[in-house]
C-alpha atoms as a PDB file:
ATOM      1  CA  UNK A   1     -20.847  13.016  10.164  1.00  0.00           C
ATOM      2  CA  UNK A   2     -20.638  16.351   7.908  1.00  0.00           C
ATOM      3  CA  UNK A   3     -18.423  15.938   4.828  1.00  0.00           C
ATOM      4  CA  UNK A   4     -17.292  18.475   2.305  1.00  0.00           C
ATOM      5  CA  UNK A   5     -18.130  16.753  -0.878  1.00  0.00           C
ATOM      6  CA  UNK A   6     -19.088  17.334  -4.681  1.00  0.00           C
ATOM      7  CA  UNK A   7     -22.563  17.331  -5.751  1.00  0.00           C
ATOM      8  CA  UNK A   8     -23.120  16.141  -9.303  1.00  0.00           C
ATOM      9  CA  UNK A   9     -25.385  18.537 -11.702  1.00  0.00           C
ATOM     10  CA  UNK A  10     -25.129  19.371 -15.523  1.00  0.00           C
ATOM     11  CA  UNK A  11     -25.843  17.550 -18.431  1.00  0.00           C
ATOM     12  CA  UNK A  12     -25.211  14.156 -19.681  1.00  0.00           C
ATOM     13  CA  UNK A  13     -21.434  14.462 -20.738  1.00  0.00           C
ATOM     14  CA  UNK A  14     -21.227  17.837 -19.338  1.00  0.00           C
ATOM     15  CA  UNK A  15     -20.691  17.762 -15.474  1.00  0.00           C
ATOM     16  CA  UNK A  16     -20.579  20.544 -13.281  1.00  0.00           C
ATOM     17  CA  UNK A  17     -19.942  19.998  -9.390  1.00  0.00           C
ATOM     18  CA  UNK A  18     -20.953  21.929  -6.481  1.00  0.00           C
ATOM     19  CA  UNK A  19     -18.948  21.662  -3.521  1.00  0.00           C
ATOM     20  CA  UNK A  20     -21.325  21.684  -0.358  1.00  0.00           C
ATOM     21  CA  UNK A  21     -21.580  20.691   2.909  1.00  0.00           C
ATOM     22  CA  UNK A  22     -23.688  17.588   3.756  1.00  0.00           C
ATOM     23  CA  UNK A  23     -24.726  14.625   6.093  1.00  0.00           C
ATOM     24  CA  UNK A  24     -22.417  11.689   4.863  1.00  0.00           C
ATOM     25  CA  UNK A  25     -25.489   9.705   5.022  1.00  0.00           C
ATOM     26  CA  UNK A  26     -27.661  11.692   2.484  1.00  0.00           C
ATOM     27  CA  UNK A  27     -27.570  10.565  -0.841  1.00  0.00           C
ATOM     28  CA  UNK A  28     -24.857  12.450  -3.459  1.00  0.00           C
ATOM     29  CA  UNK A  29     -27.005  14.909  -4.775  1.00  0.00           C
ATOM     30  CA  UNK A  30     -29.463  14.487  -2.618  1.00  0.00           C
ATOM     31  CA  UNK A  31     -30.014  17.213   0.452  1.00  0.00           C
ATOM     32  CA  UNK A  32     -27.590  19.240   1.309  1.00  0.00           C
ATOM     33  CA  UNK A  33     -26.781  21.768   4.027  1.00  0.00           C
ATOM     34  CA  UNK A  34     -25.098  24.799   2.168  1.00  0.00           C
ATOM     35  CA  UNK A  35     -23.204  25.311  -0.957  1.00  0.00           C
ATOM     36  CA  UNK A  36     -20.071  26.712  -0.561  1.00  0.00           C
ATOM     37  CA  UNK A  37     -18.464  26.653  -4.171  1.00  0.00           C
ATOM     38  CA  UNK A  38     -18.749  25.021  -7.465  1.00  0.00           C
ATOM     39  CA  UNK A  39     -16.395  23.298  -9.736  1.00  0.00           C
ATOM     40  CA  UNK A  40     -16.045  22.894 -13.393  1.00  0.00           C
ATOM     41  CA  UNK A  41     -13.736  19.963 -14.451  1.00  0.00           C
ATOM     42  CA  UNK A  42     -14.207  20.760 -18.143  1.00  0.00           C
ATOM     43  CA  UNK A  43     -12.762  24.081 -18.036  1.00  0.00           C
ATOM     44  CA  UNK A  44      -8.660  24.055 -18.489  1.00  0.00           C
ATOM     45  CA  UNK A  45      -6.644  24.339 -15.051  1.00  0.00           C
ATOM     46  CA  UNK A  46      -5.690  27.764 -16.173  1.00  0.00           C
ATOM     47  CA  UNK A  47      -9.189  29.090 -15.737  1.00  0.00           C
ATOM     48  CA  UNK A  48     -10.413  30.898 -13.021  1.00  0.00           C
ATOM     49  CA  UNK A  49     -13.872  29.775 -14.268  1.00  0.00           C
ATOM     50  CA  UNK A  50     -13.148  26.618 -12.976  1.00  0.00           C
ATOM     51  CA  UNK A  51     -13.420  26.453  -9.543  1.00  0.00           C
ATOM     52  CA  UNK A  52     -15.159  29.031  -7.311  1.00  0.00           C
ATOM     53  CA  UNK A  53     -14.940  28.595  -3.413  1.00  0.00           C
ATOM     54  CA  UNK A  54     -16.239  30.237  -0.384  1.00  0.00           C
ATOM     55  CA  UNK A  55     -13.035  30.423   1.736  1.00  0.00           C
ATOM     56  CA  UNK A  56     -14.729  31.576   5.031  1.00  0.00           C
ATOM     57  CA  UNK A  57     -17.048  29.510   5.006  1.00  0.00           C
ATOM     58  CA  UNK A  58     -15.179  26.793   4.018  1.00  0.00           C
ATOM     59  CA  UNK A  59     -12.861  27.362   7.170  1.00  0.00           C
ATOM     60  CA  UNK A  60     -16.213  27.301   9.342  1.00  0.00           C
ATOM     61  CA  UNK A  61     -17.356  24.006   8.138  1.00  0.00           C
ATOM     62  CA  UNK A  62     -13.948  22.652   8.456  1.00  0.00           C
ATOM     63  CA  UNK A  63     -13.714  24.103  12.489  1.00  0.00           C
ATOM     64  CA  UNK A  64     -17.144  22.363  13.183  1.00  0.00           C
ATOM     65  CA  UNK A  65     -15.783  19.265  12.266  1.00  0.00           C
ATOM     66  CA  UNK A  66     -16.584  18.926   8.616  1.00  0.00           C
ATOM     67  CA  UNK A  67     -14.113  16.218   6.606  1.00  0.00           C
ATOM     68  CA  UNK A  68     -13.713  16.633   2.984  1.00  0.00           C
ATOM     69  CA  UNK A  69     -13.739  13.910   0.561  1.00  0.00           C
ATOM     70  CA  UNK A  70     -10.133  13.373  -1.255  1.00  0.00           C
ATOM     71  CA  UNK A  71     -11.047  15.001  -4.905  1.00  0.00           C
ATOM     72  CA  UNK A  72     -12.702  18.034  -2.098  1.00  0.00           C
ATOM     73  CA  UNK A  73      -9.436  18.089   0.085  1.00  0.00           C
ATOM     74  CA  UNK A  74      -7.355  18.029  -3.184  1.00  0.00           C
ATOM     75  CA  UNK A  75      -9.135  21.204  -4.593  1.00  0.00           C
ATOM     76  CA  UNK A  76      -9.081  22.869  -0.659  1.00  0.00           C
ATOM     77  CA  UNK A  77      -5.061  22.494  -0.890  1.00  0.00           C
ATOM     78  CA  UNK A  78      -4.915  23.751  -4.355  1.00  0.00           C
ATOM     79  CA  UNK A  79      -6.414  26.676  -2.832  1.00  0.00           C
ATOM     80  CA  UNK A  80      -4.338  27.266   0.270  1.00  0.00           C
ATOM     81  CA  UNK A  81      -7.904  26.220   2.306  1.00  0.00           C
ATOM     82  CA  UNK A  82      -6.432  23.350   4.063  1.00  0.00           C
ATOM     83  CA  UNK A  83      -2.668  21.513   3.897  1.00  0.00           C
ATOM     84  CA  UNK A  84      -2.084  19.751   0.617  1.00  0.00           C
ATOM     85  CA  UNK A  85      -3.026  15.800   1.009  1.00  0.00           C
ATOM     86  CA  UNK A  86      -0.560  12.986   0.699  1.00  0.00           C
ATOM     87  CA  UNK A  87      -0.439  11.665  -2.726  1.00  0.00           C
ATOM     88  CA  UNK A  88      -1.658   8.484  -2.984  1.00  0.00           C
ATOM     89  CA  UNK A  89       0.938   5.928  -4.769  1.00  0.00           C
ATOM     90  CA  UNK A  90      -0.166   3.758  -7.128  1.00  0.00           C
ATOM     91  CA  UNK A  91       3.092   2.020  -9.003  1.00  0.00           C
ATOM     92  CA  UNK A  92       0.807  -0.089 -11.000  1.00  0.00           C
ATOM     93  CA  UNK A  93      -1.338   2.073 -12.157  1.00  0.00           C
ATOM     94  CA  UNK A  94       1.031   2.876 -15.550  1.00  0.00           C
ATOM     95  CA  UNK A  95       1.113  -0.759 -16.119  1.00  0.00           C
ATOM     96  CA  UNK A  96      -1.848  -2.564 -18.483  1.00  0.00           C
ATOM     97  CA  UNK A  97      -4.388  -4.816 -16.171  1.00  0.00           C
ATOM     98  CA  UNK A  98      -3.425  -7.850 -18.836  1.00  0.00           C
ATOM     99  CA  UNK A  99      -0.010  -7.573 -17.326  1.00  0.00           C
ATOM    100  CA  UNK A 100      -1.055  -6.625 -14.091  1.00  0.00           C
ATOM    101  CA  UNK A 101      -2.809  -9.985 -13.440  1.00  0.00           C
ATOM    102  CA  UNK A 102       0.717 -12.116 -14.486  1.00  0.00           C
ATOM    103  CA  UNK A 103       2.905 -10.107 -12.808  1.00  0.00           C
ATOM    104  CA  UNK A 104       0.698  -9.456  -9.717  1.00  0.00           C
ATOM    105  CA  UNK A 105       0.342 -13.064  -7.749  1.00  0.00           C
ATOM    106  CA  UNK A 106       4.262 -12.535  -7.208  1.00  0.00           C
ATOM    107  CA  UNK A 107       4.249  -8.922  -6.553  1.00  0.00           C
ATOM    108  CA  UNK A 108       1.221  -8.461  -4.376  1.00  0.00           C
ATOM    109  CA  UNK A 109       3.022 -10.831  -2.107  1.00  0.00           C
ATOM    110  CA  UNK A 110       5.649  -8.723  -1.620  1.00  0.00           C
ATOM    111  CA  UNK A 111       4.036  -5.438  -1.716  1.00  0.00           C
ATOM    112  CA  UNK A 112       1.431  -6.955   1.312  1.00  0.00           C
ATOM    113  CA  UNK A 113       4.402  -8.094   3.076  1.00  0.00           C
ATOM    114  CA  UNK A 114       6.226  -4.698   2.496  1.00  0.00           C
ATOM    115  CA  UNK A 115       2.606  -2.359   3.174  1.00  0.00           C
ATOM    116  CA  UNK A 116       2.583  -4.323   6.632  1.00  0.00           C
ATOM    117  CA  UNK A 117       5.750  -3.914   7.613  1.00  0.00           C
ATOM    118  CA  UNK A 118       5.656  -0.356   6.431  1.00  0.00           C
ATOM    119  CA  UNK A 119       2.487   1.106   8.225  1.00  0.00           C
ATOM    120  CA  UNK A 120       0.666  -1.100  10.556  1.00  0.00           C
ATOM    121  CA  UNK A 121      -1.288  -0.108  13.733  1.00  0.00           C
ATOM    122  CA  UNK A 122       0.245   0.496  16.772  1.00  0.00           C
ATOM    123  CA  UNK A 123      -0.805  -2.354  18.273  1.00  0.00           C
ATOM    124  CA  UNK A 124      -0.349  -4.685  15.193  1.00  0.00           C
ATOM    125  CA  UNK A 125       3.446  -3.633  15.259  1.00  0.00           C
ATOM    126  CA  UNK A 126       3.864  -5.609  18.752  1.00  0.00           C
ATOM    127  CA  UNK A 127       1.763  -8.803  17.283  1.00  0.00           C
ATOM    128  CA  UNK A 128       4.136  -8.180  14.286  1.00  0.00           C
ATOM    129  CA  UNK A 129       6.758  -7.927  15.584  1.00  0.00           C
ATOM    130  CA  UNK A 130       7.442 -11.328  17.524  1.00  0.00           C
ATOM    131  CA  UNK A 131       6.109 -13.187  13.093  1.00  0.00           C
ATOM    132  CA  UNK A 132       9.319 -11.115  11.724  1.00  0.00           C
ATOM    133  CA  UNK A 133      11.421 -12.172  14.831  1.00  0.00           C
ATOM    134  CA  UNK A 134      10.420 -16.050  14.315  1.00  0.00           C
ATOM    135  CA  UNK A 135      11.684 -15.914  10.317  1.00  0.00           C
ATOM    136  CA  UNK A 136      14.722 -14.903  11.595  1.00  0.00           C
ATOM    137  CA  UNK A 137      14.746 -17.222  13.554  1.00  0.00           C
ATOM    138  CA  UNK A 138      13.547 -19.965  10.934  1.00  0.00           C
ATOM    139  CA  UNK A 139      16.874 -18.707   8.947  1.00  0.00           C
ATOM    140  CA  UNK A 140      19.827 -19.852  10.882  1.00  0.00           C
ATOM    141  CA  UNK A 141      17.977 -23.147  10.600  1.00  0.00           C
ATOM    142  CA  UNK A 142      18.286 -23.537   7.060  1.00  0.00           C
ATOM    143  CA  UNK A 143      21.766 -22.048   7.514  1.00  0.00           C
ATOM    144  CA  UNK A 144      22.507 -25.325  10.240  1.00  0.00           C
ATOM    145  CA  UNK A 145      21.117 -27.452   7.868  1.00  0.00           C
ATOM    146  CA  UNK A 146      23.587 -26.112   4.923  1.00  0.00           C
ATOM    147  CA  UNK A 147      26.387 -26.160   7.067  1.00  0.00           C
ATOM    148  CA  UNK A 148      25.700 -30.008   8.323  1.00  0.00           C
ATOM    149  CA  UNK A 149      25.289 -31.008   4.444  1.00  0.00           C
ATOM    150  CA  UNK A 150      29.121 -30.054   4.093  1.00  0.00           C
ATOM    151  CA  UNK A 151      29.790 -32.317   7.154  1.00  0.00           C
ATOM    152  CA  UNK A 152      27.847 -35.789   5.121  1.00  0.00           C
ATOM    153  CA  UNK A 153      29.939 -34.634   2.024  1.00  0.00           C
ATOM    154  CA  UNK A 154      33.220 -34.876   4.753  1.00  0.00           C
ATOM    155  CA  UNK A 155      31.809 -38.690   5.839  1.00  0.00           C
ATOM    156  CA  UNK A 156      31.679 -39.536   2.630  1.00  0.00           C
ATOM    157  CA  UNK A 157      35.195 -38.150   1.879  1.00  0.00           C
ATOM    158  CA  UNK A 158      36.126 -40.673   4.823  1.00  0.00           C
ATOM    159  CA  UNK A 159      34.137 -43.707   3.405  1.00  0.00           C
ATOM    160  CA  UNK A 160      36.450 -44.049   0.744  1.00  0.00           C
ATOM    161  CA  UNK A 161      39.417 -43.445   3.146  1.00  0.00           C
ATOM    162  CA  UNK A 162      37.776 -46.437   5.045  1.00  0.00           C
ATOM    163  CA  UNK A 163      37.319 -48.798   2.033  1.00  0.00           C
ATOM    164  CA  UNK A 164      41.180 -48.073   1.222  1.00  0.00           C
ATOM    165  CA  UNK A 165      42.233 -48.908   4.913  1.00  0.00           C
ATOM    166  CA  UNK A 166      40.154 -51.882   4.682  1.00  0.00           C
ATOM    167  CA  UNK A 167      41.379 -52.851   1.318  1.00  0.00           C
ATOM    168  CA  UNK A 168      45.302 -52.322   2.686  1.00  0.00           C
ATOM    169  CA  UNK A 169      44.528 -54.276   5.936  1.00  0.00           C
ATOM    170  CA  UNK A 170      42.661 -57.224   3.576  1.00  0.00           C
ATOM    171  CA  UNK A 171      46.072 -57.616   1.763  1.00  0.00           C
ATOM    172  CA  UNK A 172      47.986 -57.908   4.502  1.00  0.00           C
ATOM    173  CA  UNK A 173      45.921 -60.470   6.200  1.00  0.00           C
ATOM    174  CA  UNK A 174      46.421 -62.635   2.598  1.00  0.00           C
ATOM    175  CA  UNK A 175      50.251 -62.106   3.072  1.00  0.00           C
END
């Protein structure tokens, strides 16, 4: 498969990228097929310096089936090459990994939970579908068995209804 990818050169400290076309299973700065731009992370965003790109050829790559890595595809929609990508979302990122580890055996639960719900596979959403069903299902349950505790509490209301009867019909036995 042909990606669009960044090739590492420069100096220790001092990277400079070029973006070029290659066989995703050569190795990252390893053989390439063609260059078609260069990138400069250490230059400010202003810059023009800092990224260079071959648009048509680019565009040819891309119509032969070329896929470009996320950082590539990021700097192709910067660029008006290619539609912007989605931005990924990472809500813990902001949050220290010391605090990340507490907090995360009860929220990764529900973030699984809510990522499966949210964007499964076609066919997963029919396997799904039938799990989410059942919990339903499972809740009326524990609703039944809420509503039948009231119903002991009402017997045991009666009981000492019962012991008073008996009580009354005891003293009128002695009389």
């Amino acid at each position: 498969m042909l990606k669009l990818r960044l090739s590492r050169g420069g100096t220790k400290k001092r990277p400079v990228y070029k973006v070029v076309v290659a066989d995703s299973r050569f190795a990252r700065d390893g053989r390439f097929i063609e260059k078609v731009g260069f990138f400069n992370p250490l230059l400010p965003k202003e810059k023009k310096e800092r990224i260079g790109l071959e648009a048509e050829r680019i565009k040819y790559w891309l119509g032969q089936g070329a896929q470009p890595t996320t950082r590539v595809a990021r700097i192709l929609g910067e660029n008006e090459l290619m539609p912007m990508p989605a931005n990924g979302n990472n809500p813990q990122k902001a949050i220290p990994k010391k605090d990340r580890k507490k907090e995360g055996s009860d929220d990764a639960k529900k973030e699984d939970v809510a990522k499966a719900d949210a964007a499964p596979a076609d066919g997963a959403k029919k396997e799904e579908a039938p799990k989410v069903e059942a919990k339903k299902e499972e809740a009326p349950t524990a609703e039944a068995k809420k509503e039948e505790a009231p119903k002991a509490e009402a017997k045991k209301e009666e009981a000492p209804k019962a012991e008073a009867k008996k009580e009354e019909s005891s003293k009128e036995e002695k009389k």
